[in-house]
PDB file of N, CA and C in Angstrom:
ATOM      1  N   UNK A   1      90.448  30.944 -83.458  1.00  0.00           N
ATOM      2  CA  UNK A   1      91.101  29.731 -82.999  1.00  0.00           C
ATOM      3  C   UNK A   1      91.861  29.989 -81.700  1.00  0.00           C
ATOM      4  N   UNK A   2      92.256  31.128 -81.464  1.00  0.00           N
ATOM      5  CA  UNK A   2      93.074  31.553 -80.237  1.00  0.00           C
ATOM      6  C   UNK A   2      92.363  31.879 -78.993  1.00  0.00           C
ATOM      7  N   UNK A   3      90.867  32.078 -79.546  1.00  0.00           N
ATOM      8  CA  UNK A   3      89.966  32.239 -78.120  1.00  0.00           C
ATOM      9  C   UNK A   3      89.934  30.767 -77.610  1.00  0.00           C
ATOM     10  N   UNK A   4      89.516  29.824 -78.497  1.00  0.00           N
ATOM     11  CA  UNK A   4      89.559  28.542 -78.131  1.00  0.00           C
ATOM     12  C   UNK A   4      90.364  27.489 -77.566  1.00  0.00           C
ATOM     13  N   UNK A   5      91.723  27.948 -77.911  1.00  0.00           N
ATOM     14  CA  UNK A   5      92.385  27.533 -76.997  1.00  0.00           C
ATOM     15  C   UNK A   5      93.027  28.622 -75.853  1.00  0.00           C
ATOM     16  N   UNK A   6      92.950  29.466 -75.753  1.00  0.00           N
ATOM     17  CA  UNK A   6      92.825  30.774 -74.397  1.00  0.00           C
ATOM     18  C   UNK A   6      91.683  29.703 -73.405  1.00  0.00           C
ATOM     19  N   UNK A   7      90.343  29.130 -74.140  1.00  0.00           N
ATOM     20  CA  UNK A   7      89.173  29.194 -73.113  1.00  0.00           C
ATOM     21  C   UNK A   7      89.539  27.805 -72.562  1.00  0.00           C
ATOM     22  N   UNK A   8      89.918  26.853 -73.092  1.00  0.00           N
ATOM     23  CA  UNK A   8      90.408  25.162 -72.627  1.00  0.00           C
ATOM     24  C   UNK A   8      91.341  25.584 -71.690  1.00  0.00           C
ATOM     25  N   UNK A   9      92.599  26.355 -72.101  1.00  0.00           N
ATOM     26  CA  UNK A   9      93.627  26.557 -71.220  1.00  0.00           C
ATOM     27  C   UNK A   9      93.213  26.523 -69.894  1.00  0.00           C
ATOM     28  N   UNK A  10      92.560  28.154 -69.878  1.00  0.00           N
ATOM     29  CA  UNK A  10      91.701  28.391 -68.479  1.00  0.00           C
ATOM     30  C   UNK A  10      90.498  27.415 -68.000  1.00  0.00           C
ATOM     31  N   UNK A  11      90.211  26.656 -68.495  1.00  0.00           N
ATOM     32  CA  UNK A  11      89.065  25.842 -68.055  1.00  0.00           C
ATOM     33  C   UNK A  11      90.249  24.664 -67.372  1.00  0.00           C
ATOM     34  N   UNK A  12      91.235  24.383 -68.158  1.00  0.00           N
ATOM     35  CA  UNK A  12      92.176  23.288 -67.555  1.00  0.00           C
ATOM     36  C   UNK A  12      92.568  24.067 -66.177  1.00  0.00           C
ATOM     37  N   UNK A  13      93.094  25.273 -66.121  1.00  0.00           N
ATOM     38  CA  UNK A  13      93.972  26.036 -64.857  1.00  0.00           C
ATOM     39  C   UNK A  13      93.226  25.947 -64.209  1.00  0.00           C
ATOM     40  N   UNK A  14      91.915  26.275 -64.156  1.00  0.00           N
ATOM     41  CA  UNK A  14      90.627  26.295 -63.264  1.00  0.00           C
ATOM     42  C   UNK A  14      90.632  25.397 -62.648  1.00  0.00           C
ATOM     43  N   UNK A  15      90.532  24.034 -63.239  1.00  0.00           N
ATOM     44  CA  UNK A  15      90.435  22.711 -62.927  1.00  0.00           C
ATOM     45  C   UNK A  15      91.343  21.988 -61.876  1.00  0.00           C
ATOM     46  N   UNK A  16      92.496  22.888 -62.097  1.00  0.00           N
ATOM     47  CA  UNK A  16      93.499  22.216 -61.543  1.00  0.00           C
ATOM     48  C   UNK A  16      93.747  22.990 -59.999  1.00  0.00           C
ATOM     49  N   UNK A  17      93.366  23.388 -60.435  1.00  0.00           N
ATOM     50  CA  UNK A  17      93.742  24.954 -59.253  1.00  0.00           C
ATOM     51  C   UNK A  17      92.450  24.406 -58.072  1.00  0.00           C
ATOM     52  N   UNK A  18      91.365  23.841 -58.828  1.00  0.00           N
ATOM     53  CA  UNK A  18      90.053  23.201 -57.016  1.00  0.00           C
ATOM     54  C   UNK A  18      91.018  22.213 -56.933  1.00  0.00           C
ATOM     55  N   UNK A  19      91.590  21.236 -58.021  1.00  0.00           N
ATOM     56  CA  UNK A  19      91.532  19.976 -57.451  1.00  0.00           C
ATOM     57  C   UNK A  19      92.721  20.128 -56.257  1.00  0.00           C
ATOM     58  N   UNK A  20      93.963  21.178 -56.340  1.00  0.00           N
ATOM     59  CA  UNK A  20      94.836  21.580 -55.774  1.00  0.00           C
ATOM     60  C   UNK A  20      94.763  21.891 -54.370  1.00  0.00           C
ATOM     61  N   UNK A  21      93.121  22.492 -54.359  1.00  0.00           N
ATOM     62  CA  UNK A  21      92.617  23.344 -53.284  1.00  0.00           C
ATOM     63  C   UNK A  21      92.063  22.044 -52.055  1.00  0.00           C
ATOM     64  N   UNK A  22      91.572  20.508 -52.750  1.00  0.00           N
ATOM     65  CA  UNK A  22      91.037  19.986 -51.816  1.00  0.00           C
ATOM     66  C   UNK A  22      91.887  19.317 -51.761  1.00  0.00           C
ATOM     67  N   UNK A  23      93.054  18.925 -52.391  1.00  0.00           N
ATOM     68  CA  UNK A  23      94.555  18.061 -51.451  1.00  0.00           C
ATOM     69  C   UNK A  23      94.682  18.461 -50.636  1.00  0.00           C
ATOM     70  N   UNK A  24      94.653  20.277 -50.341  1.00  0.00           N
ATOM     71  CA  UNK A  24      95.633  20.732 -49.810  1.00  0.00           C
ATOM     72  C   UNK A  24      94.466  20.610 -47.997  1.00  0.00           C
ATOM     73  N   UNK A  25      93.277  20.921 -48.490  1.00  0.00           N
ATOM     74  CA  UNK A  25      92.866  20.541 -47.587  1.00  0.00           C
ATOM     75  C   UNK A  25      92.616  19.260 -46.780  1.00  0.00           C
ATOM     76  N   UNK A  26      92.984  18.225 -47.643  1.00  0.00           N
ATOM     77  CA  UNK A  26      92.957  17.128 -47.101  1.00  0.00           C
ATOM     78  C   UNK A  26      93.796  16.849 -46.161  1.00  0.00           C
ATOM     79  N   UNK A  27      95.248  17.070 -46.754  1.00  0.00           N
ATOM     80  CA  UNK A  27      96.530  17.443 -45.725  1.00  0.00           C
ATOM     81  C   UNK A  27      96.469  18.066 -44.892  1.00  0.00           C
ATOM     82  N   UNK A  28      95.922  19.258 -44.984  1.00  0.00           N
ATOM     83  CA  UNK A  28      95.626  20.085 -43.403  1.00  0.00           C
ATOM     84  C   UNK A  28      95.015  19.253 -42.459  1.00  0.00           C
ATOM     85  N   UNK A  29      93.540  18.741 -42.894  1.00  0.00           N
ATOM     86  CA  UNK A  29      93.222  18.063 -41.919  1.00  0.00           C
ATOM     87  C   UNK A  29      93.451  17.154 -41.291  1.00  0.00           C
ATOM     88  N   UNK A  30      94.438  15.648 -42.532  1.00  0.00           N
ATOM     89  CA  UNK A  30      95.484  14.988 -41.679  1.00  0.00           C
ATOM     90  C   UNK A  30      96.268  15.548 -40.931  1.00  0.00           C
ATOM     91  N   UNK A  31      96.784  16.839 -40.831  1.00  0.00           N
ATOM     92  CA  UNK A  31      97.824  16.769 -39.768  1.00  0.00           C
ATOM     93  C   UNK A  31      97.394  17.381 -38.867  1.00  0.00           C
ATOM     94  N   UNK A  32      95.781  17.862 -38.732  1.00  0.00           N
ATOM     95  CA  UNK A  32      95.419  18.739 -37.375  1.00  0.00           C
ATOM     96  C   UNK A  32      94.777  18.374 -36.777  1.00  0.00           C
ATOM     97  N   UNK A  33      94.131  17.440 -37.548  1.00  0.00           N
ATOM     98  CA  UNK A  33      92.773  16.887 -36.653  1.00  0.00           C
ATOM     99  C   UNK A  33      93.435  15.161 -36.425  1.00  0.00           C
ATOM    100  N   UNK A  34      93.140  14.642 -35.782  1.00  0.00           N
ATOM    101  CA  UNK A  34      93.146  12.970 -35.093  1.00  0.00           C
ATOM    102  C   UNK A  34      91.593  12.396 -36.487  1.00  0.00           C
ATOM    103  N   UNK A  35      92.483  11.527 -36.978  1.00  0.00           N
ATOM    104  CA  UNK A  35      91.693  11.374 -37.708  1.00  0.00           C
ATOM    105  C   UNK A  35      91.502   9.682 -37.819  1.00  0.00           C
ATOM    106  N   UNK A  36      90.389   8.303 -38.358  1.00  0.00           N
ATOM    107  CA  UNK A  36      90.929   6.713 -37.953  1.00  0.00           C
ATOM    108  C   UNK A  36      91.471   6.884 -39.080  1.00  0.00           C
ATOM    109  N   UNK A  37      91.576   5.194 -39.391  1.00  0.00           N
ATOM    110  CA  UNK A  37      92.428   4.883 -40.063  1.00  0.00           C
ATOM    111  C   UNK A  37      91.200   4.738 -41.299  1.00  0.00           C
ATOM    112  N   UNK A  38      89.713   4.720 -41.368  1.00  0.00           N
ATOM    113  CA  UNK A  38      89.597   4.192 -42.425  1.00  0.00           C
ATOM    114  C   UNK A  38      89.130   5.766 -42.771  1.00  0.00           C
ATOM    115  N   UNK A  39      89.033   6.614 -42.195  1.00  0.00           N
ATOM    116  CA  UNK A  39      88.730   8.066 -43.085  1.00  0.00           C
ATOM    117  C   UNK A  39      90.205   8.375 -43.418  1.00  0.00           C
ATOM    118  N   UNK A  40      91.222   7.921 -43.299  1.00  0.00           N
ATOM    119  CA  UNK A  40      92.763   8.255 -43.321  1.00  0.00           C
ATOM    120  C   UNK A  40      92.663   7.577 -44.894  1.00  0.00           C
ATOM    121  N   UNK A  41      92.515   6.452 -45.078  1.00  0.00           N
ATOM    122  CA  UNK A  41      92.517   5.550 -46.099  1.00  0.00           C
ATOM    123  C   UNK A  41      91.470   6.105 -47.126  1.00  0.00           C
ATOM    124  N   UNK A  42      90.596   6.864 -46.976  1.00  0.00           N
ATOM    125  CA  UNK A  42      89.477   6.934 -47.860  1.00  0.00           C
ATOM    126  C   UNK A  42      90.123   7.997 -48.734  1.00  0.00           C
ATOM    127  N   UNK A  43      90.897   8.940 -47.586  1.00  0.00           N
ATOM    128  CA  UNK A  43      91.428  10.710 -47.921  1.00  0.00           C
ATOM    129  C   UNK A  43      92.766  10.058 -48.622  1.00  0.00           C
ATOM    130  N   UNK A  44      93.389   9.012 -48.723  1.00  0.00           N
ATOM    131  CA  UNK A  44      94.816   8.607 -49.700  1.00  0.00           C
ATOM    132  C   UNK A  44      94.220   7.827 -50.826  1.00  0.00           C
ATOM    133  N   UNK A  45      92.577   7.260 -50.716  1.00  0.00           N
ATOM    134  CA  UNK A  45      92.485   7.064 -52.360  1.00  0.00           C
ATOM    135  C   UNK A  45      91.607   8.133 -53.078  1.00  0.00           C
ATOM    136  N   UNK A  46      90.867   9.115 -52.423  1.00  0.00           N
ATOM    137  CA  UNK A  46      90.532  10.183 -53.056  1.00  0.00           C
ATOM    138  C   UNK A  46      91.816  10.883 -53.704  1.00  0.00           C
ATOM    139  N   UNK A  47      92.765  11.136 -52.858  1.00  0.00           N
ATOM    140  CA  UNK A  47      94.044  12.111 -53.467  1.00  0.00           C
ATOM    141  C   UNK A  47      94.408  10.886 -54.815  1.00  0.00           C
ATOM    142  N   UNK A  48      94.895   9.741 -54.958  1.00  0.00           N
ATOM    143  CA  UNK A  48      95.313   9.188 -56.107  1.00  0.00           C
ATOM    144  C   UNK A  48      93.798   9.689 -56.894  1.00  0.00           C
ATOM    145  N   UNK A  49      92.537   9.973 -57.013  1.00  0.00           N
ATOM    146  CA  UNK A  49      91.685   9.951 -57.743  1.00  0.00           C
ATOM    147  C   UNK A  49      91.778  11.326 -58.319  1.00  0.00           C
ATOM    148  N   UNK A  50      92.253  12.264 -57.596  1.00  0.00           N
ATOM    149  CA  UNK A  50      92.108  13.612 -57.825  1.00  0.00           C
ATOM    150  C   UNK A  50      93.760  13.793 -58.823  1.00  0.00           C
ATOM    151  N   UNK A  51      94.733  13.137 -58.398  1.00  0.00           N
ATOM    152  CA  UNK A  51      96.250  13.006 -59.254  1.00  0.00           C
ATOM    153  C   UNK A  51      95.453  12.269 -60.681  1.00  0.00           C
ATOM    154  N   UNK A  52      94.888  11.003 -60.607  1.00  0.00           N
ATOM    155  CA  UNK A  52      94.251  10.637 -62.069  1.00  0.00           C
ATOM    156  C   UNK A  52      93.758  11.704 -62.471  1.00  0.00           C
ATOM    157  N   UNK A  53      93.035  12.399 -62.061  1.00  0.00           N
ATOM    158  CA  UNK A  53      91.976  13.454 -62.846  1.00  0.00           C
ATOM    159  C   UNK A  53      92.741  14.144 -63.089  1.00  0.00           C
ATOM    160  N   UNK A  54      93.304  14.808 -62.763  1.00  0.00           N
ATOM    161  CA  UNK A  54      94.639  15.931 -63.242  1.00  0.00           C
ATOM    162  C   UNK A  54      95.263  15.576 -64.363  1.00  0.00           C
ATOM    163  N   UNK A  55      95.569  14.222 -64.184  1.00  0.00           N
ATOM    164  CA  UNK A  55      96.329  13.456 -65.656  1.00  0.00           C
ATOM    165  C   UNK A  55      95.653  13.446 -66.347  1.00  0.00           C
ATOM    166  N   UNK A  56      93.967  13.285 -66.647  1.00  0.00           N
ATOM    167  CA  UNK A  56      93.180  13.043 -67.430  1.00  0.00           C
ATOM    168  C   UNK A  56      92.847  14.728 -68.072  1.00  0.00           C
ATOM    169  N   UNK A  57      92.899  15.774 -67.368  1.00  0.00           N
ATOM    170  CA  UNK A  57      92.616  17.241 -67.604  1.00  0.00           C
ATOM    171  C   UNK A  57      93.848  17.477 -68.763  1.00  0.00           C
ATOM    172  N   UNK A  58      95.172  17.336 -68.441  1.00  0.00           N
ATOM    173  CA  UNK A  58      96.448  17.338 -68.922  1.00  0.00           C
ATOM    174  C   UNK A  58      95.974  16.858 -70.697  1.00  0.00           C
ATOM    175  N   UNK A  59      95.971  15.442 -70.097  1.00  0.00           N
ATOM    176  CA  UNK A  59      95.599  14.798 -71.283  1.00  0.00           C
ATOM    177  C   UNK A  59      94.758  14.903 -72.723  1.00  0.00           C
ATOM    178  N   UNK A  60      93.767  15.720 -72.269  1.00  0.00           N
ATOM    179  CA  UNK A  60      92.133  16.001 -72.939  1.00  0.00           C
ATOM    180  C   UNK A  60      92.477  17.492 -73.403  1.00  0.00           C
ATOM    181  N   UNK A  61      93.130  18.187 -72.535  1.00  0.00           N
ATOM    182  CA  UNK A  61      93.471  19.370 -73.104  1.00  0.00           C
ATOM    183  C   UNK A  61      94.828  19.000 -74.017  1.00  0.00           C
ATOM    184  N   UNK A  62      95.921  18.406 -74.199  1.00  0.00           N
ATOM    185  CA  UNK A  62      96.769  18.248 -75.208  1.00  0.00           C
ATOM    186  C   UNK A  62      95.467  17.459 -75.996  1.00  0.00           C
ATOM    187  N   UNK A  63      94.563  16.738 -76.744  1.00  0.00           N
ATOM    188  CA  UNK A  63      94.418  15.963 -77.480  1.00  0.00           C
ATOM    189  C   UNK A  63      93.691  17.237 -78.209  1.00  0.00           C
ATOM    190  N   UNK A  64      92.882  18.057 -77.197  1.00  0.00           N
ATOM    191  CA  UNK A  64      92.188  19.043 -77.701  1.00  0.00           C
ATOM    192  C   UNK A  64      93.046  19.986 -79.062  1.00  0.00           C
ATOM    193  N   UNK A  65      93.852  20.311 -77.890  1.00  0.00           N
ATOM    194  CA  UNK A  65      94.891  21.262 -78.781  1.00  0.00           C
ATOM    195  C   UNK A  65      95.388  20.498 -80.320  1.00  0.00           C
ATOM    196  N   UNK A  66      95.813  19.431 -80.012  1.00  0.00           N
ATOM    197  CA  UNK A  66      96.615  18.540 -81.347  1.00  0.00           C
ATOM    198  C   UNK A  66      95.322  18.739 -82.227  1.00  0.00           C
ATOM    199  N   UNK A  67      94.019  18.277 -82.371  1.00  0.00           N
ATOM    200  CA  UNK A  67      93.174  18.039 -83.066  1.00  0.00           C
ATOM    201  C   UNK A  67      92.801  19.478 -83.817  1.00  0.00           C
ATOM    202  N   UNK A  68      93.338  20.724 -82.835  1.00  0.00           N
ATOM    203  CA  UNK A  68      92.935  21.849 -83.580  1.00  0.00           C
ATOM    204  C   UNK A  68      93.947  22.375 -84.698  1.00  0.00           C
ATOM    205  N   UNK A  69      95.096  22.035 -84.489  1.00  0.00           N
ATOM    206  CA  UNK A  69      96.422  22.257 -85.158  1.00  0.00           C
ATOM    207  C   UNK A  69      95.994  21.451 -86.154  1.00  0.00           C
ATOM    208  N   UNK A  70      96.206  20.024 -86.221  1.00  0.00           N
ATOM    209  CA  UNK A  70      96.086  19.224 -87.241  1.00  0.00           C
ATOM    210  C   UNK A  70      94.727  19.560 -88.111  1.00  0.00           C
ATOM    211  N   UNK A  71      93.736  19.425 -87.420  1.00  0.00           N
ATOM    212  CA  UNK A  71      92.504  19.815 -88.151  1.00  0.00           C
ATOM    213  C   UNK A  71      91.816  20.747 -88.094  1.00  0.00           C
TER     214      UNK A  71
END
Protein backbone atom coordinates (compact mmCIF):
# COMPACT_ATOMS: atom_id res chain seq x y z
CA UNK A 1 0.00 0.00 0.00
CA UNK A 2 2.99 2.36 0.60
CA UNK A 3 4.45 1.79 -2.89
CA UNK A 4 1.17 3.05 -4.10
CA UNK A 5 0.93 5.89 -2.63
CA UNK A 6 5.03 6.68 -2.86
CA UNK A 7 4.09 6.12 -6.89
CA UNK A 8 0.81 8.81 -7.11
CA UNK A 9 2.84 11.10 -4.89
CA UNK A 10 5.66 11.20 -7.46
CA UNK A 11 3.50 11.01 -10.45
CA UNK A 12 1.61 14.19 -8.78
CA UNK A 13 5.38 16.03 -8.07
CA UNK A 14 6.21 15.13 -11.58
CA UNK A 15 3.20 16.71 -12.77
CA UNK A 16 3.55 19.66 -11.12
CA UNK A 17 7.05 20.31 -11.47
CA UNK A 18 6.39 20.48 -16.07
CA UNK A 19 3.41 22.33 -15.41
CA UNK A 20 5.75 24.78 -13.21
CA UNK A 21 8.38 24.55 -15.91
CA UNK A 22 6.04 26.05 -18.77
CA UNK A 23 4.66 29.11 -16.56
CA UNK A 24 7.83 29.82 -15.90
CA UNK A 25 8.59 29.88 -19.37
CA UNK A 26 5.81 31.66 -20.37
CA UNK A 27 6.89 34.56 -18.10
CA UNK A 28 10.27 34.62 -19.42
CA UNK A 29 9.08 35.11 -22.65
CA UNK A 30 6.58 37.83 -21.67
CA UNK A 31 9.14 39.81 -20.34
CA UNK A 32 11.90 39.33 -23.08
CA UNK A 33 10.50 39.06 -26.07
CA UNK A 34 7.79 41.97 -27.53
CA UNK A 35 5.10 39.93 -27.72
CA UNK A 36 0.84 41.20 -29.34
CA UNK A 37 -1.70 41.31 -27.45
CA UNK A 38 -3.54 38.28 -28.68
CA UNK A 39 -0.47 35.74 -28.11
CA UNK A 40 -0.25 37.82 -24.65
CA UNK A 41 -3.95 36.81 -24.04
CA UNK A 42 -3.68 33.24 -25.27
CA UNK A 43 -0.30 32.79 -22.73
CA UNK A 44 -2.84 34.34 -19.54
CA UNK A 45 -5.55 31.73 -20.42
CA UNK A 46 -3.21 28.85 -20.90
CA UNK A 47 -1.55 29.80 -17.35
CA UNK A 48 -5.32 29.84 -15.63
CA UNK A 49 -5.56 26.28 -17.55
CA UNK A 50 -2.36 24.98 -16.28
CA UNK A 51 -3.39 26.60 -12.29
CA UNK A 52 -6.88 24.41 -13.02
CA UNK A 53 -4.86 21.40 -13.79
CA UNK A 54 -2.75 21.65 -10.81
CA UNK A 55 -5.99 21.92 -8.76
CA UNK A 56 -7.32 19.01 -10.50
CA UNK A 57 -3.73 16.86 -9.85
CA UNK A 58 -4.10 18.09 -6.01
CA UNK A 59 -7.48 16.96 -6.08
CA UNK A 60 -7.34 13.30 -7.75
CA UNK A 61 -4.39 12.59 -5.76
CA UNK A 62 -6.23 13.45 -2.23
CA UNK A 63 -9.41 11.41 -3.51
CA UNK A 64 -6.89 8.72 -4.47
CA UNK A 65 -5.33 8.61 -1.16
CA UNK A 66 -8.86 8.88 0.94
CA UNK A 67 -10.26 5.88 -1.09
CA UNK A 68 -7.15 3.84 -0.10
CA UNK A 69 -7.38 4.56 3.68
CA UNK A 70 -11.05 4.12 3.77
CA UNK A 71 -11.11 1.17 1.46
Amino acid sequence: MLIGHLSDFFTLVGDVIIAYAVIAVHDRMREEHSIDDAVYRSMLKERRLIVVGIAMLFLGFTLRIIERIIG
